[in-house]
Protein backbone atom coordinates (compact mmCIF):
# COMPACT_ATOMS: atom_id res chain seq x y z
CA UNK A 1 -3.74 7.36 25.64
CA UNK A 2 -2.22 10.17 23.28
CA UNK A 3 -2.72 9.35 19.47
CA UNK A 4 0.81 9.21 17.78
CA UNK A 5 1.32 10.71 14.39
CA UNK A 6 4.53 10.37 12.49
CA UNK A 7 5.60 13.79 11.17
CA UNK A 8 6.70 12.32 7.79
CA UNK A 9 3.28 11.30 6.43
CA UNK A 10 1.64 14.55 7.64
CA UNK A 11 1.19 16.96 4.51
CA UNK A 12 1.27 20.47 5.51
CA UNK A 13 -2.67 20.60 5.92
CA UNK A 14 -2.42 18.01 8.33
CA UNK A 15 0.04 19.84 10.50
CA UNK A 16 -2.09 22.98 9.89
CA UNK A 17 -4.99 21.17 11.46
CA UNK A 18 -3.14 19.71 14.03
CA UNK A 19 -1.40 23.23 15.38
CA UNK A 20 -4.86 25.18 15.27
CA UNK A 21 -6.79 24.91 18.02
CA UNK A 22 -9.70 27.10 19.95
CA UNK A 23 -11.29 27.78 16.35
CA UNK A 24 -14.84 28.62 16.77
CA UNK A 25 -15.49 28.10 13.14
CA UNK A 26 -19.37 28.50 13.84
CA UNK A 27 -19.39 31.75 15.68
CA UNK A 28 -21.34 30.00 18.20
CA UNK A 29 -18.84 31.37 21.34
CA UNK A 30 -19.38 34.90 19.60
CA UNK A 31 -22.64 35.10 19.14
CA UNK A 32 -23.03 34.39 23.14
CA UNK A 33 -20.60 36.78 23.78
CA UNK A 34 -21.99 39.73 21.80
CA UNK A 35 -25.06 39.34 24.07
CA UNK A 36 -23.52 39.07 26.88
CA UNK A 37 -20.95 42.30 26.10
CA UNK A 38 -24.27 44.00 24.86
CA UNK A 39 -26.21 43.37 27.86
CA UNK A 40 -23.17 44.51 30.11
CA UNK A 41 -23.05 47.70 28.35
CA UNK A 42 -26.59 48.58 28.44
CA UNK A 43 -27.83 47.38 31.44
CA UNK A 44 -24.28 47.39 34.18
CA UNK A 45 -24.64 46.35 37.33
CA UNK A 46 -28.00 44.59 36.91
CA UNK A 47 -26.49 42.50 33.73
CA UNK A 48 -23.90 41.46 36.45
CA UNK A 49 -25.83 40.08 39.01
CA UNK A 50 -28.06 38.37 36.67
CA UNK A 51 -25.23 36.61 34.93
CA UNK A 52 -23.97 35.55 38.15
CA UNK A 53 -27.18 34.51 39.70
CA UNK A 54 -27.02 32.06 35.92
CA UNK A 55 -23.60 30.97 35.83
CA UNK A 56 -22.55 31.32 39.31
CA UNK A 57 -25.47 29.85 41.12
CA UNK A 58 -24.62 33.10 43.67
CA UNK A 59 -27.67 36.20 44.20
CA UNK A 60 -24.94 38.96 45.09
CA UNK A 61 -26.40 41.96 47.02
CA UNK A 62 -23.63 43.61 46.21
CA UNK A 63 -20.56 43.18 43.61
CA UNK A 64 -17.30 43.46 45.67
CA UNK A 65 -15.66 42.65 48.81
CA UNK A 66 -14.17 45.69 50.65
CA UNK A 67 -11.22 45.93 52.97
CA UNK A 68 -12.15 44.30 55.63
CA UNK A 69 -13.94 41.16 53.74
CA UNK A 70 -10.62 40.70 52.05
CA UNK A 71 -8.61 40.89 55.80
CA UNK A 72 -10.96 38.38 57.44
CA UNK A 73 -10.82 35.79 54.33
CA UNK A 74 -7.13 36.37 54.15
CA UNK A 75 -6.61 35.25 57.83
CA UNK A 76 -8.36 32.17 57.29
CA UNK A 77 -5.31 30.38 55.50
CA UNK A 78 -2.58 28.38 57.60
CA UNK A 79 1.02 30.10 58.38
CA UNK A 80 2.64 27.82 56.00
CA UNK A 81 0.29 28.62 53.00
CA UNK A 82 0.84 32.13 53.78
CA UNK A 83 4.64 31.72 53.77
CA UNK A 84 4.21 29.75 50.64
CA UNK A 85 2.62 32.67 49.11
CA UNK A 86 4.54 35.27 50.13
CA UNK A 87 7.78 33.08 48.92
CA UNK A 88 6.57 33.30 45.16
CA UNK A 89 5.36 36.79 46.05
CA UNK A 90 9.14 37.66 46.62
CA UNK A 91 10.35 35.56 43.43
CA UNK A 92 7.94 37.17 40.92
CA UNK A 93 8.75 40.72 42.60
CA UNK A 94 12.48 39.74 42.06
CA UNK A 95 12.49 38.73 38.77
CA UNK A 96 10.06 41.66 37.35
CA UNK A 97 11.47 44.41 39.32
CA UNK A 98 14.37 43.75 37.04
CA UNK A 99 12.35 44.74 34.23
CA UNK A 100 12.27 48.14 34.91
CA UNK A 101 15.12 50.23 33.05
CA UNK A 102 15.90 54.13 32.40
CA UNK A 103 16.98 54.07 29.04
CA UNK A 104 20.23 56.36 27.98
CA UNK A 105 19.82 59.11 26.07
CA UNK A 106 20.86 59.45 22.18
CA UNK A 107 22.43 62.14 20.45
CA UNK A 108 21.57 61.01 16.89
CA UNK A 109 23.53 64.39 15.61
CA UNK A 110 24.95 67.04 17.52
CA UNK A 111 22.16 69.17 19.46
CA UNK A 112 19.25 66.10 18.66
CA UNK A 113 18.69 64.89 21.36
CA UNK A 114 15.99 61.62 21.54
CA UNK A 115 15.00 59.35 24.73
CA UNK A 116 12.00 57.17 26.03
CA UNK A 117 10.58 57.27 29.67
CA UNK A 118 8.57 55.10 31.13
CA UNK A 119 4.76 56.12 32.10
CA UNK A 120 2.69 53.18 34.06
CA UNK A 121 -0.73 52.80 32.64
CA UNK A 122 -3.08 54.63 34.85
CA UNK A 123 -6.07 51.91 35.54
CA UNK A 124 -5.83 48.28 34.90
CA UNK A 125 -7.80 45.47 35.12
CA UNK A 126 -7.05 42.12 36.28
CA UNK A 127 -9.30 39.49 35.51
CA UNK A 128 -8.50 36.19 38.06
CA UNK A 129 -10.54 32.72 36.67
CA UNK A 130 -12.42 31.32 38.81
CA UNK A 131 -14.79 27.48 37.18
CA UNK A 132 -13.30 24.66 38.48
CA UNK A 133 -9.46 26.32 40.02
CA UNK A 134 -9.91 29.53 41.45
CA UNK A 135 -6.19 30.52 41.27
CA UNK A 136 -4.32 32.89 43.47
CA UNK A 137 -1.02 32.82 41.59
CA UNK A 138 -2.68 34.88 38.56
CA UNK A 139 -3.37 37.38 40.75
CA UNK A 140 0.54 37.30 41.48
CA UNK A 141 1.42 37.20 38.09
CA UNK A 142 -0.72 40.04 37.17
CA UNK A 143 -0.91 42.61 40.17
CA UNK A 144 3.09 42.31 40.94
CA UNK A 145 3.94 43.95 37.54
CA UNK A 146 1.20 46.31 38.03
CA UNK A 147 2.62 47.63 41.42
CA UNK A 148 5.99 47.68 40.28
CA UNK A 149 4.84 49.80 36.94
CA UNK A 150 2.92 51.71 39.54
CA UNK A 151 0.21 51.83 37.92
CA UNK A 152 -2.78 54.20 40.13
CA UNK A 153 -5.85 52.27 40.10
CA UNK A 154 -5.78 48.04 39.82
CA UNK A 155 -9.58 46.44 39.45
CA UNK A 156 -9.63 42.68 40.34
CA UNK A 157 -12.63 40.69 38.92
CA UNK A 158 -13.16 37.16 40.12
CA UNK A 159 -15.99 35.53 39.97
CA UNK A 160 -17.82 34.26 43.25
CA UNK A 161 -17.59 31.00 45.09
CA UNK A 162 -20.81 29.67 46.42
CA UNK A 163 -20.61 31.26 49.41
CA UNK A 164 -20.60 34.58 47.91
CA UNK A 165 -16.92 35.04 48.55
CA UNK A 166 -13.92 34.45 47.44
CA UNK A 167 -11.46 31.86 49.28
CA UNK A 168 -8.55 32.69 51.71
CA UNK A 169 -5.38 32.28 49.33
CA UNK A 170 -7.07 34.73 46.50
CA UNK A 171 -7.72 37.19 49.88
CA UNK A 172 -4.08 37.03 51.36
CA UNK A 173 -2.69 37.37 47.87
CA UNK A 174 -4.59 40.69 47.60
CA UNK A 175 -3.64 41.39 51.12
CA UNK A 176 0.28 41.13 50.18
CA UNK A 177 -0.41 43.43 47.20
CA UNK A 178 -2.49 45.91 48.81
CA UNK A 179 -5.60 45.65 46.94
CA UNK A 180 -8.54 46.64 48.83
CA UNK A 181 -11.45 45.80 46.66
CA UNK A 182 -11.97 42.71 44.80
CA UNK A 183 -15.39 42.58 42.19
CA UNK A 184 -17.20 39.30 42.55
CA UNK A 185 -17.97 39.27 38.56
CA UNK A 186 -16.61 36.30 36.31
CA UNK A 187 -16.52 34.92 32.65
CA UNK A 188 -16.98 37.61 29.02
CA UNK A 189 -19.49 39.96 31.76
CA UNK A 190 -16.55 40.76 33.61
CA UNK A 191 -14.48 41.66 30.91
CA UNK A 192 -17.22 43.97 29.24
CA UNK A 193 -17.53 45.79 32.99
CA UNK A 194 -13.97 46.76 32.96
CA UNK A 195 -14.19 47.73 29.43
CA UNK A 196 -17.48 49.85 29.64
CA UNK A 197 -17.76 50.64 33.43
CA UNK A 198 -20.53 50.23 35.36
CA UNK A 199 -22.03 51.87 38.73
CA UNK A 200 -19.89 49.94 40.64
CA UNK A 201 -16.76 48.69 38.38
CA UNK A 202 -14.95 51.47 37.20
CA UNK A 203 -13.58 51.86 33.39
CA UNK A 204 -10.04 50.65 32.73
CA UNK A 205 -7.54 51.44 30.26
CA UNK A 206 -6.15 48.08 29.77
CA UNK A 207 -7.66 44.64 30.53
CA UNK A 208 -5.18 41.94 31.58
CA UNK A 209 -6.00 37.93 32.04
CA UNK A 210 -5.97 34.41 30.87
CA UNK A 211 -9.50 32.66 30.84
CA UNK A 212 -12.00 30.73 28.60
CA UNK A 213 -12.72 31.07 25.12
CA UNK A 214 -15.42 33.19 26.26
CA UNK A 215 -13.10 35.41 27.96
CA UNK A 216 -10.60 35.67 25.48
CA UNK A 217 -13.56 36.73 22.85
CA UNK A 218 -14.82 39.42 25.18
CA UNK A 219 -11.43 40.31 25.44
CA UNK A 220 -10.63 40.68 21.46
CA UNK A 221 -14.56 42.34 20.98
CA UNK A 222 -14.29 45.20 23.72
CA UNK A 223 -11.28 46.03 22.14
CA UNK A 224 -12.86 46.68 18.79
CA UNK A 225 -15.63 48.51 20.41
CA UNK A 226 -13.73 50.73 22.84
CA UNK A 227 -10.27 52.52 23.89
CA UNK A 228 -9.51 50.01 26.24
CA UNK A 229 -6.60 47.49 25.46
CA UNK A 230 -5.64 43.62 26.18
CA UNK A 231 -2.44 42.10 27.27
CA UNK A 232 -3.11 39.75 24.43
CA UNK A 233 -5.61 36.49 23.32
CA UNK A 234 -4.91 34.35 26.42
CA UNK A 235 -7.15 31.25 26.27
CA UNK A 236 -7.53 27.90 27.68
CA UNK A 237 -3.95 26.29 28.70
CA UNK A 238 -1.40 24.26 26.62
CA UNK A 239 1.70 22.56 27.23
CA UNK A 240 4.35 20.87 24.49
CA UNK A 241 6.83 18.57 25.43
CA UNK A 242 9.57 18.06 23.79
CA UNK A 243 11.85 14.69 24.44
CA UNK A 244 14.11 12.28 23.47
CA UNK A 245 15.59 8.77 25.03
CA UNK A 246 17.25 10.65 27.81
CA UNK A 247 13.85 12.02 29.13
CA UNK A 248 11.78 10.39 31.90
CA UNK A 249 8.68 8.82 31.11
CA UNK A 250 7.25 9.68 34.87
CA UNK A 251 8.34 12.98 34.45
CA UNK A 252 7.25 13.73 31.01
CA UNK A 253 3.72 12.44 32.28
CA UNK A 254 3.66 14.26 34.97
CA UNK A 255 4.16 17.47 32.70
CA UNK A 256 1.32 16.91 30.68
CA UNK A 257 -1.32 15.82 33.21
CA UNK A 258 -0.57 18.97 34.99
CA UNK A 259 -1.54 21.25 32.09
CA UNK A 260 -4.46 18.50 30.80
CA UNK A 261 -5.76 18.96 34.42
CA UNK A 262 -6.63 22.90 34.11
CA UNK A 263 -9.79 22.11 31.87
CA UNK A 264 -11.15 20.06 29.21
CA UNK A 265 -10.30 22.53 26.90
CA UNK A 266 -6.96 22.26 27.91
CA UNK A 267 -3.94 20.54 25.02
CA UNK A 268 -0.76 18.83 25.80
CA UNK A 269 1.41 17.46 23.17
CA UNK A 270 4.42 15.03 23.25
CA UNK A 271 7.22 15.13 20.34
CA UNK A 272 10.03 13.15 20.74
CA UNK A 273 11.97 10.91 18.35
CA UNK A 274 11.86 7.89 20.52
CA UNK A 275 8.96 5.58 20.01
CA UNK A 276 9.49 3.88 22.96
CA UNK A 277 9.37 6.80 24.74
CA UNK A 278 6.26 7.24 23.66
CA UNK A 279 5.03 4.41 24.53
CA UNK A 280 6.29 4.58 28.22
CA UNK A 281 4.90 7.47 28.54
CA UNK A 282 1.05 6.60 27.09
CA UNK A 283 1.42 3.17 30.46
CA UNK A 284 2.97 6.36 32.63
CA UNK A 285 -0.07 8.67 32.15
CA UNK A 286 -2.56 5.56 32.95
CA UNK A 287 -1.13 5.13 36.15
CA UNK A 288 -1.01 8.86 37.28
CA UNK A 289 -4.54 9.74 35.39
CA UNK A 290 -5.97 7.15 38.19
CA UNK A 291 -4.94 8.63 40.97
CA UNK A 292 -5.18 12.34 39.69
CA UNK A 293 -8.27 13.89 41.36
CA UNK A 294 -9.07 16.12 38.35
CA UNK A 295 -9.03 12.50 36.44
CA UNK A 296 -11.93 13.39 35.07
CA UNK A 297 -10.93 17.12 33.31
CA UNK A 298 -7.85 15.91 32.19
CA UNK A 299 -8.93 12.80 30.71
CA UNK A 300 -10.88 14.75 28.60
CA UNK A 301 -7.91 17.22 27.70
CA UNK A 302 -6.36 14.11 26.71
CA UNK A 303 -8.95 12.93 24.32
CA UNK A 304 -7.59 16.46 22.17
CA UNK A 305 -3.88 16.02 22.81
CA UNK A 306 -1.25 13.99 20.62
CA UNK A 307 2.05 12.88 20.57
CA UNK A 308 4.48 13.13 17.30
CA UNK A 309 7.23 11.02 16.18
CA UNK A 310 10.34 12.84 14.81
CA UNK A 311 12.95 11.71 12.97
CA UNK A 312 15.26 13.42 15.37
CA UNK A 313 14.26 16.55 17.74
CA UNK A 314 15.69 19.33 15.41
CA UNK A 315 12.78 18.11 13.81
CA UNK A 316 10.69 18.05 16.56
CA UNK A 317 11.59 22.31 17.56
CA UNK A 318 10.77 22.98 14.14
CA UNK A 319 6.94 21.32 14.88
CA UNK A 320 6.91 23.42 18.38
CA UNK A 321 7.45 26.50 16.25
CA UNK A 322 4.77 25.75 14.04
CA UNK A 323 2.30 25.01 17.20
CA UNK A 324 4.13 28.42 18.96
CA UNK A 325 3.22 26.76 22.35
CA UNK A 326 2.11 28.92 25.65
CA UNK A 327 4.75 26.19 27.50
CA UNK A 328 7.88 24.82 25.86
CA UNK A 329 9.26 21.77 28.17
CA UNK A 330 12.76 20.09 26.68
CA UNK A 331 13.18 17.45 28.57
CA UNK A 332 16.50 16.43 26.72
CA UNK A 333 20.79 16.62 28.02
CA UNK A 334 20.89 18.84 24.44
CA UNK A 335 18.63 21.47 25.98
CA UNK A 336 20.93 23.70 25.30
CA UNK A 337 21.72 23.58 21.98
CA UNK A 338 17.90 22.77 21.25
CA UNK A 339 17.26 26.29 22.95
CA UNK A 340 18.64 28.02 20.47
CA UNK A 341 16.53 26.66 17.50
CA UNK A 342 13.36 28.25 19.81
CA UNK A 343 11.35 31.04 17.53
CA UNK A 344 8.20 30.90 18.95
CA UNK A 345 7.12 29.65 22.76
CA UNK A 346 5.37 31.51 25.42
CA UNK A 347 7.84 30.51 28.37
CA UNK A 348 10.54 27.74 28.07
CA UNK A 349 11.54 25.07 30.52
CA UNK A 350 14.63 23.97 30.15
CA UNK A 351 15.98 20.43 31.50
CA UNK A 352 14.62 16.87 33.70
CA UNK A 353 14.48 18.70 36.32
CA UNK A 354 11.90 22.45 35.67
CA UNK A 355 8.64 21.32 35.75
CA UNK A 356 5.99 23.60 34.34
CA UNK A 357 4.13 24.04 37.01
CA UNK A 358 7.19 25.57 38.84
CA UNK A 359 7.10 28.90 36.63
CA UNK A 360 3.58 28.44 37.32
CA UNK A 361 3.80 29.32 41.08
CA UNK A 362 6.87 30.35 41.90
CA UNK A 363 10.21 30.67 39.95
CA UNK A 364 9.66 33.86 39.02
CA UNK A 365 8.73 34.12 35.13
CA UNK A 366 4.89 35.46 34.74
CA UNK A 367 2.48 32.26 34.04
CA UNK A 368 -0.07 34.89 31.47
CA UNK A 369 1.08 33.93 28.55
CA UNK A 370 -0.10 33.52 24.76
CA UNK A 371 -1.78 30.87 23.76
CA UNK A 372 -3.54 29.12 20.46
CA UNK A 373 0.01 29.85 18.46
CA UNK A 374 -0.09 33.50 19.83
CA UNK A 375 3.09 33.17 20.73
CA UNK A 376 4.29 33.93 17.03
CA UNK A 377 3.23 37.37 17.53
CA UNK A 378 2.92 37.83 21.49
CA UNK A 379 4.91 38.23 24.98
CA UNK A 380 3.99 36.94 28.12
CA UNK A 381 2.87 39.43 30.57
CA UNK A 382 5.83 41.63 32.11
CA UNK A 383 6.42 44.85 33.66
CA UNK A 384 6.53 46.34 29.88
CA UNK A 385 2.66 45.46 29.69
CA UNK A 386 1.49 47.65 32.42
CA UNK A 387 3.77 50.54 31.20
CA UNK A 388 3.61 52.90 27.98
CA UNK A 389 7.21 53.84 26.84
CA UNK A 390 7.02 57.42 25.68
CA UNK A 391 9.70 59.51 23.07
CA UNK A 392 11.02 62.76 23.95
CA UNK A 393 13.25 64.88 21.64
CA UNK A 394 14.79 68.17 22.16
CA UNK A 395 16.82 70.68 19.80
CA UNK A 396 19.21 72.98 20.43
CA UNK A 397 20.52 75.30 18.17
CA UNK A 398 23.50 73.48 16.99
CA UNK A 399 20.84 70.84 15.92
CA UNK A 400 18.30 72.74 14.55
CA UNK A 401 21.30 74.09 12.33
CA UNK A 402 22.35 70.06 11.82
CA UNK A 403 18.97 68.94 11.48
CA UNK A 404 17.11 71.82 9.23
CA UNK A 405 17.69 71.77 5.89
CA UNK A 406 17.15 67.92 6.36
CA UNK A 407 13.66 67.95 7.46
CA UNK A 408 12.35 70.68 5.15
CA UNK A 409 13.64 68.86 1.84
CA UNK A 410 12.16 65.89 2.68
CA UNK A 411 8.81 67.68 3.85
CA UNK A 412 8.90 69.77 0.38
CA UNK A 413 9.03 66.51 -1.45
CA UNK A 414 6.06 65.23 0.33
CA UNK A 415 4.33 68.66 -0.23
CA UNK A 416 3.82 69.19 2.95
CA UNK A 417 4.70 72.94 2.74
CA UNK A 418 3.62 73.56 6.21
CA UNK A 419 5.91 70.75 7.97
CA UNK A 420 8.80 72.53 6.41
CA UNK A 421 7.82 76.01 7.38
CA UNK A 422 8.16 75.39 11.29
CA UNK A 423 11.69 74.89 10.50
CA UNK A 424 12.21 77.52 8.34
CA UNK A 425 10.73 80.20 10.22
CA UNK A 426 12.82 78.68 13.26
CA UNK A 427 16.08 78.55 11.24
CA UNK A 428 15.28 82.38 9.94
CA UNK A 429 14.83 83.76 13.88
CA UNK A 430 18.02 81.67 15.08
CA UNK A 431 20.25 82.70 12.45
């Protein structure tokens, strides 16, 4: 099932070619998404409804569902779904709301004072992906930060269903966060309405959401072309596993199918440093693929995934931090000490027994996370993401005496005459 490569005969290129992934070397995704961000921007509301009458298969009268849409769809779910959401609703509330910190303030010399406060970002969007998995647990991930940043204004784009709506768990998940509007616009059109505004979709400062790699374009152009910021280049999903002779094949299996089941665009990769292992796990993922009802998706996520053999898993972490994956599994009794070697991962499970797909839902952690080795340079989404952390300073007179002569040498030696004449003219008044 997974072709095996042995980490010794791969040259650096090789490993290079092996950790890159999502490359559109021929421009061919952003070409189409120019036009589409283009069309957007010129022609709103109209470009929406035309996109989604050609990707969608839905003609939308109009673009949203209001209050009372969302109420009905949301009561359409069974009591035990709805407890299951409002469970990891709870979780991801408890483990963000921890986020939020005052900082202390600093005296860096007597009378200088210097702090940060937190602002929230005043209008977000939230984009929620809808193709083959419209998920509900996104929205989670994104609008519970948002809320607890308190940010004023949250747009939700999702793209329709074919019955022009959206389903019951998306509805009761806006329900528990108080959302009541939801735009029915998917794929790079929705991102380029929350960038640009249109009559109906109002403009956002910042533009949150994992998707495609037509999404994740729009996402990177708009911000070139506007004001408006990204959470970061979230694309299609990725998993590595990481596991030696104490791991279980059925379990290691299990990890990748879930993430090769998201899409065919989708990449999960086994190291371990236990051929055998590899091998179990190759008969393992026959048996589950044929009873998986994505089979289909995932055996084509498979047909782009791997497995490596390491001489020992040392080895192994320092391949994951050359791929930087969106999910670190360690499926290893040294998970510990193997934690500690971890420089670049999205989020990090930890153990036999923490499936992926349990941060997914409902642990806690936030599921929008960096992908395509973004996760050398990127967080996942947190509270911190919906928030802008602003300095404040103020000077008394003790540190204006402290602080004075400091400031205007160093201004006079960048000849910036005028910097150091606000604190002469100050020092000349005080004294």
């Amino acid at each position: 099932m997974l072709k095996t490569y042995t980490y010794s005969d791969l040259s650096q290129e090789d490993i290079d070619k092996l950790v890159a992934r999502n490359v559109d070397t021929s421009n061919a995704i952003q070409d189409v998404v120019v036009d589409i961000v283009d069309n957007v921007r010129l022609n709103g509301d109209q470009a929406l409804k035309d996109y989604t009458a050609k990707f969608d298969k839905v003609e939308l009268e109009k673009l949203y569902l209001d209050a009372d849409d969302i109420q009905e769809l949301a009561m359409t779910i069974n009591r035990e779904q709805q407890r299951a959401l409002e469970i990891a609703f709870q979780n991801i509330h408890k483990f963000h709301s921890y986020q939020l910190r005052k900082e202390r303030v600093v005296e860096t010399m007597p009378g200088v004072k210097c702090w940060r406060e937190i602002r929230p970002i005043e209008k977000v969007g939230l984009y929620i992906p809808g193709g083959s998995a419209v998920l509900p647990s996104t929205l989670l991930m994104l609008g519970v930060p948002a809320r607890i940043a308190g940010c004023k204004e949250i747009v939700v784009c999702s793209p329709a269903q074919s019955s022009g709506k959206i389903n019951g768990f998306v509805a009761y998940c806006l329900h528990l966060l108080k959302i009541e509007k939801i735009y029915l616009v998917g794929g790079a059109q929705a991102i380029a309405s929350m960038a640009f505004g249109t009559e109906t979709i109002p403009k956002v400062d910042k533009i949150f959401g994992p998707g495609n790699q037509f999404v994740t374009k729009a996402k990177s152009l708009v911000q070139s072309l506007t004001n408006v910021s990204i959470d970061m280049p979230a694309g299609p999903s990725e998993v590595l596993v990481l596991a030696d002779a104490t791991a279980n094949p059925e379990y290691v299996s299990a990890d990748l199918l879930a993430q090769a089941e998201h899409g065919t665009d989708s990449q999960a990769v086994l190291v371990s440093d236990n051929e055998e292992l590899i091998e179990q796990v190759n008969s393992a993922l026959k048996e589950q693929l044929a009873i998986l009802p994505r089979k289909e998706l995932a055996s084509k996520a498979l047909e782009n995934s791997y497995a490596i053999l390491v001489s020992d898993l040392t080895e192994g972490m320092k391949f994951s931090n050359a791929y930087a994956p969106e999910h670190l599994i360690i499926e290893s009794n040294n998970w510990e000490v193997l934690s500690r070697q971890i420089l670049n991962a999205g989020s990090v499970f930890l153990g036999h027994l923490t499936p992926e797909s349990a941060g997914d839902y409902a642990s806690g952690t936030n599921h929008t996370l960096p992908t395509s080795a973004y996760a050398r340079s990127y967080s996942g989404v947190s509270v911190d993401s919906f928030v802008k952390k602003i300095t404040f300073q103020h000077i008394n007179e003790q540190g204006l005496e402290q602080i004075g002569s400091i400031v205007e040498i160093l201004a006079e030696l960048e000849g910036l005459q005028g910097h150091k004449n606000a604190i002469s003219i100050r020092k000349k008044i005080v004294n």
